[in-house]
Protein backbone atom coordinates (compact mmCIF):
# COMPACT_ATOMS: atom_id res chain seq x y z
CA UNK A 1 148.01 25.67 -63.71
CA UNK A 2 148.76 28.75 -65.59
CA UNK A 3 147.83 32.61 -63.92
CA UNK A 4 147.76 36.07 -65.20
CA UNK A 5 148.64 38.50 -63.31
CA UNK A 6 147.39 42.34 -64.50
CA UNK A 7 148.74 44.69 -62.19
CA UNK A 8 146.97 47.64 -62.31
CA UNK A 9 147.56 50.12 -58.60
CA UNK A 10 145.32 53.39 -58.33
CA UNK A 11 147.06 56.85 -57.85
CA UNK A 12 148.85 57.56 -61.54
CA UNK A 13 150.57 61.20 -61.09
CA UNK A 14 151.49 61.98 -64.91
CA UNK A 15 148.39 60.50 -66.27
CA UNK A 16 145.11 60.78 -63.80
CA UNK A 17 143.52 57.45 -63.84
CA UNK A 18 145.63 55.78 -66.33
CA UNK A 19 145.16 52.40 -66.08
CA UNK A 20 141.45 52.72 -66.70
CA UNK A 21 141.53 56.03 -68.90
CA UNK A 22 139.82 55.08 -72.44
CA UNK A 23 141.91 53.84 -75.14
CA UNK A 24 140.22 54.65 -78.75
CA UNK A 25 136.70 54.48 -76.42
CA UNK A 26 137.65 51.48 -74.13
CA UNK A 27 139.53 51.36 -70.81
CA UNK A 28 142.97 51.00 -71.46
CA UNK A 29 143.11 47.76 -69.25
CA UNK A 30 140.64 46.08 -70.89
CA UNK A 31 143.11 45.71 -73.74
CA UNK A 32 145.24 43.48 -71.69
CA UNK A 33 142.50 41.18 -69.88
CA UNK A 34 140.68 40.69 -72.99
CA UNK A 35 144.34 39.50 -74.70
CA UNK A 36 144.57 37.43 -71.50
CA UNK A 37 141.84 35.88 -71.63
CA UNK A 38 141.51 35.67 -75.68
CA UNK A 39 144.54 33.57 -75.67
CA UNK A 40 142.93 30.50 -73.94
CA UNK A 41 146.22 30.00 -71.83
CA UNK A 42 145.39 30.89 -68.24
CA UNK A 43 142.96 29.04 -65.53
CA UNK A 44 143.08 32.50 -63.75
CA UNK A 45 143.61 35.63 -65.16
CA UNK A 46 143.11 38.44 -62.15
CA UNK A 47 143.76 42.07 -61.44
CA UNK A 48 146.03 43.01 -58.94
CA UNK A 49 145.03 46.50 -57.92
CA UNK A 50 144.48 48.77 -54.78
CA UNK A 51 141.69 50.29 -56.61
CA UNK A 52 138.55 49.69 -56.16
CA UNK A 53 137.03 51.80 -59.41
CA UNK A 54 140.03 49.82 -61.13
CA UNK A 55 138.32 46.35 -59.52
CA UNK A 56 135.38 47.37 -60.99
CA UNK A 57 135.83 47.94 -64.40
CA UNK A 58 138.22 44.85 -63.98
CA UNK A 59 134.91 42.75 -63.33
CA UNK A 60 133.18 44.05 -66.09
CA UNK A 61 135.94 43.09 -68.64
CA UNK A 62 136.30 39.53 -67.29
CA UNK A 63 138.90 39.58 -64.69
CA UNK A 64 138.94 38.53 -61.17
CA UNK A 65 140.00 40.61 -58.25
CA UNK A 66 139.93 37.56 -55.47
CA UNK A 67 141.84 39.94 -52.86
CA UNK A 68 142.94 43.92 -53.03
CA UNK A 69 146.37 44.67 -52.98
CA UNK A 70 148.05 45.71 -49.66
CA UNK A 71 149.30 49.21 -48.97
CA UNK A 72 153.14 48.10 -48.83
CA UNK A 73 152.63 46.31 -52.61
CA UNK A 74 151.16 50.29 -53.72
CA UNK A 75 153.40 52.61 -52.98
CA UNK A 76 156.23 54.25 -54.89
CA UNK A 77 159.03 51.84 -54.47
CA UNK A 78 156.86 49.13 -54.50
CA UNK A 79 158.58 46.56 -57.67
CA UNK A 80 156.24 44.46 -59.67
CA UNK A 81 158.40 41.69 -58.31
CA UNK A 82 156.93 42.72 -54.53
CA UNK A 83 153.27 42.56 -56.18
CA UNK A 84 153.88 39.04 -57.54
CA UNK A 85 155.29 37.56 -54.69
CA UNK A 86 152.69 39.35 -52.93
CA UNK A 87 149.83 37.38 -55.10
CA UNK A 88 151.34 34.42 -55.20
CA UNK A 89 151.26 34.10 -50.98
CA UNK A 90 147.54 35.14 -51.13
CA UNK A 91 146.62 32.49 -53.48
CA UNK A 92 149.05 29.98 -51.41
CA UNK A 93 147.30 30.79 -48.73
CA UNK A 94 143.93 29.88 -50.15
CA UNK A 95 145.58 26.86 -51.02
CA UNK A 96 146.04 27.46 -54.92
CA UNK A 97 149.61 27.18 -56.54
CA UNK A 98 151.10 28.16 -59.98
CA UNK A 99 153.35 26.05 -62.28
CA UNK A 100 153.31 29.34 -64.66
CA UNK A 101 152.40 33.22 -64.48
CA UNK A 102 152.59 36.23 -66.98
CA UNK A 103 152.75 39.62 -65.42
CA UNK A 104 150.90 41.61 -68.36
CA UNK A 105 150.86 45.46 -67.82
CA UNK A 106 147.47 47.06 -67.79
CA UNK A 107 148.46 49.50 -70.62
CA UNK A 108 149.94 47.34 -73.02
CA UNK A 109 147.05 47.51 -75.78
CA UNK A 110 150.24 46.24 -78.20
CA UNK A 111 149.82 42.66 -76.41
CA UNK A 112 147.35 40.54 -78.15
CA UNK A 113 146.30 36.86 -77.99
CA UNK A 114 148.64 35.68 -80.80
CA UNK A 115 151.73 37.47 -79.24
CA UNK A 116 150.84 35.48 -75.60
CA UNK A 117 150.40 32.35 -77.90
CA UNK A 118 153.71 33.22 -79.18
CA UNK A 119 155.96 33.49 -76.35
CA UNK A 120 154.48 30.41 -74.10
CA UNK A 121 155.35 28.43 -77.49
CA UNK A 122 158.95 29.76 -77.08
CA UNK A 123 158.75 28.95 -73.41
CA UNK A 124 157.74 25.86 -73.51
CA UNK A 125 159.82 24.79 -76.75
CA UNK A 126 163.31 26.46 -75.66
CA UNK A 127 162.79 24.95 -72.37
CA UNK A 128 163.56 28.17 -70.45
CA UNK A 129 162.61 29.67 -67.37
CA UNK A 130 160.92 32.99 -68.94
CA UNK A 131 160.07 34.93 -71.95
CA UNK A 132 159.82 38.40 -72.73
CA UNK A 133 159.22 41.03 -75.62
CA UNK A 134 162.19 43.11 -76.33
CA UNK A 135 162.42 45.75 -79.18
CA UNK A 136 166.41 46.94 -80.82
CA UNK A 137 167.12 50.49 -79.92
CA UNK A 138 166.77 52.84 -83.05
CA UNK A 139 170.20 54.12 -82.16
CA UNK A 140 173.61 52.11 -80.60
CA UNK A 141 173.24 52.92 -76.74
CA UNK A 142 177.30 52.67 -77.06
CA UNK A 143 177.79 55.88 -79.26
CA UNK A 144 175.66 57.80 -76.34
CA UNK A 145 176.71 61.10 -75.51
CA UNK A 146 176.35 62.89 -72.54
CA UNK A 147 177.30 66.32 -70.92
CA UNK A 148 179.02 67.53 -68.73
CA UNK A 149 179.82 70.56 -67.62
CA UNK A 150 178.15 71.97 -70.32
CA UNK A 151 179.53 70.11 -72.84
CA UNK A 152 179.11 67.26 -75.06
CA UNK A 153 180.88 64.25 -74.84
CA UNK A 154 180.62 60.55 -75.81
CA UNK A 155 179.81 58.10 -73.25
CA UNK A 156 182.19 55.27 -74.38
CA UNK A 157 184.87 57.37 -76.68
CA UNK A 158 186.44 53.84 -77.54
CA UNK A 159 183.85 53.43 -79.63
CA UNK A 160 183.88 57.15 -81.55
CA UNK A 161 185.44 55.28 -84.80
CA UNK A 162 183.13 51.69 -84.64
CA UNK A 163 180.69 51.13 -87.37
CA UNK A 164 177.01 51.06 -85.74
CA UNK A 165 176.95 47.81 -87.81
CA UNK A 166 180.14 46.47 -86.19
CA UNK A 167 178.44 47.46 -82.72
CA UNK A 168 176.16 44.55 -82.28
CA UNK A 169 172.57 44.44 -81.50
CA UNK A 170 171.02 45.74 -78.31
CA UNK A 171 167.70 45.59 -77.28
CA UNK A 172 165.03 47.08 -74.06
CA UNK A 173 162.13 45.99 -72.31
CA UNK A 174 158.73 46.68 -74.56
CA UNK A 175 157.56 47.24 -70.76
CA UNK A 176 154.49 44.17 -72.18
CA UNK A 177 154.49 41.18 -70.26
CA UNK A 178 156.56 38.39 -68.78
CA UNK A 179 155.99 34.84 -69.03
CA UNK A 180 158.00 33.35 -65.83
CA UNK A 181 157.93 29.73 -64.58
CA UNK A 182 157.10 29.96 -61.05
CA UNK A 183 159.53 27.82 -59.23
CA UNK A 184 161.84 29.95 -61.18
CA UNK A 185 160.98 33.22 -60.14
CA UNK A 186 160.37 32.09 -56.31
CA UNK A 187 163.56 30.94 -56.25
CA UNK A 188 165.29 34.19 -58.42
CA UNK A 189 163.15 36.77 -57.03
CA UNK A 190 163.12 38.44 -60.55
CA UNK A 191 161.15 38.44 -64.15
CA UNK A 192 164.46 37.85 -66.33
CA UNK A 193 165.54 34.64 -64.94
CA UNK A 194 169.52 33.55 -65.76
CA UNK A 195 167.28 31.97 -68.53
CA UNK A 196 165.31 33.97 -70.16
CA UNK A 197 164.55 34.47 -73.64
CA UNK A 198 163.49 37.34 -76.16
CA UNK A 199 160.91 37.28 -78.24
CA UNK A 200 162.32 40.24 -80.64
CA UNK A 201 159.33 43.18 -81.46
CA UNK A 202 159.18 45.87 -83.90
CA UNK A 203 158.91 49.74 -82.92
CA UNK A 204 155.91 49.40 -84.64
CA UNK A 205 154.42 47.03 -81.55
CA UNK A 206 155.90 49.26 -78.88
CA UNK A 207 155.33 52.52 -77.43
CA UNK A 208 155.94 53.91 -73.78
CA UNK A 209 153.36 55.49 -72.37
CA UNK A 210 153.95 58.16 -69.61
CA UNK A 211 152.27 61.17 -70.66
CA UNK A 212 149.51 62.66 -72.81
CA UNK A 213 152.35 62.72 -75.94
CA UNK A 214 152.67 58.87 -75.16
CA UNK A 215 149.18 58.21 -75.09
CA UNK A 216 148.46 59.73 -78.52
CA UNK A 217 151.60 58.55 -80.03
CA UNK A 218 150.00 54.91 -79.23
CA UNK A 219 146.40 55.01 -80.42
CA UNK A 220 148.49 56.25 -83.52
CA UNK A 221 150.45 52.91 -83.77
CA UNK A 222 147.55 51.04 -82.38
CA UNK A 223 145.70 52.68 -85.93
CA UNK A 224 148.15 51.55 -88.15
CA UNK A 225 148.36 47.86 -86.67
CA UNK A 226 145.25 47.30 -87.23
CA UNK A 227 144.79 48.54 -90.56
């Protein structure tokens, strides 16, 4: 059986309400239960939120909310790795188990039912233990410069005179979703498994969003993929 898992806690400090703020005139959540859903892959898809507005509007898109999450999963150093093991003991409890589970972040409007389609293919084809969207940094993190004591300096000056080609490829979280195998991440405690692939996305497809500059920035992108 295959479960996603949308975790969506109350209480955003940059952005009020952000998880269920609209996104071009829809919550921003329902983006990712609707993908969830859309893609035909899950026998559960459910909200995992302390929230009971969030719960709500959950509901109304097509999610479950079976149980609310506990006050130790919510707060600040709470990792989504606590919140999934915290779900998965719930739903053992009540005598349902997982051979598979996506984490999907509630605002990730970027992930759509093709893209999920995509990286269980991978999954299931590469016979790894989890897939997840990564995106190159514009720039090579290795020619970083910091400063210090006022001035600037390069992080790693061994590589001052490397071509950026010559660098390599490097690449970050889109911060999207996870596919994970379950016995996998019970027994590693963490999303990126010792084998876990990349499913490699374009800027285009990705954008942060922590403030009102993000959010904009994103219904911008959002636009342009869809026209």
């Amino acid at each position: 059986m295959n479960l996603a898992i949308i975790t969506a806690r109350g209480g955003s400090k940059r952005i009020p309400k952000k998880n269920i703020k609209k996104f071009l005139g829809k919550p921003i959540i329902a983006y990712s239960i609707e993908a969830a859903i859309g893609s035909g892959l899950f026998d559960e898809v459910m909200v995992s939120t302390d929230c009971e507005e969030i719960a709500a509007i959950a509901r109304e898109y097509g999610a479950v909310v079976p149980f609310m999450r506990s006050s130790a999963a919510s707060d600040d150093y709470a990792t989504t790795a606590d919140v999934l093991l915290e779900v998965l003991g719930d739903y053992s409890e009540r005598g349902t188990k997982f051979d598979l589970l996506c984490c999907i972040y509630p605002t990730a409007p970027f992930v759509m039912p093709d893209k999920l389609l995509a990286a269980y293919k991978m999954l299931q084809e590469q016979n790894a233990d989890a897939a997840i969207p990564v995106v190159p940094f514009s720039y090579p993190p290795l020619r970083g410069l910091v400063i210090e004591d006022t001035y600037v300096k390069m992080k790693w000056p061994e590589n001052l005179n490397v071509r950026s080609q010559d660098l390599g490829s490097m690449y970050h979280d889109s911060g999207q979703f996870y596919f994970v195998r379950v016995d996998a991440f019970l027994k590693e405690k963490t999303l990126t498994c010792k084998k876990t692939i990349a499913m490699i996305l374009s800027e285009l497809e990705v954008q942060d969003i922590d403030n009102e500059t993000d959010w904009k920035l994103a219904e911008l992108k959002y636009k342009l993929l869809m026209n």
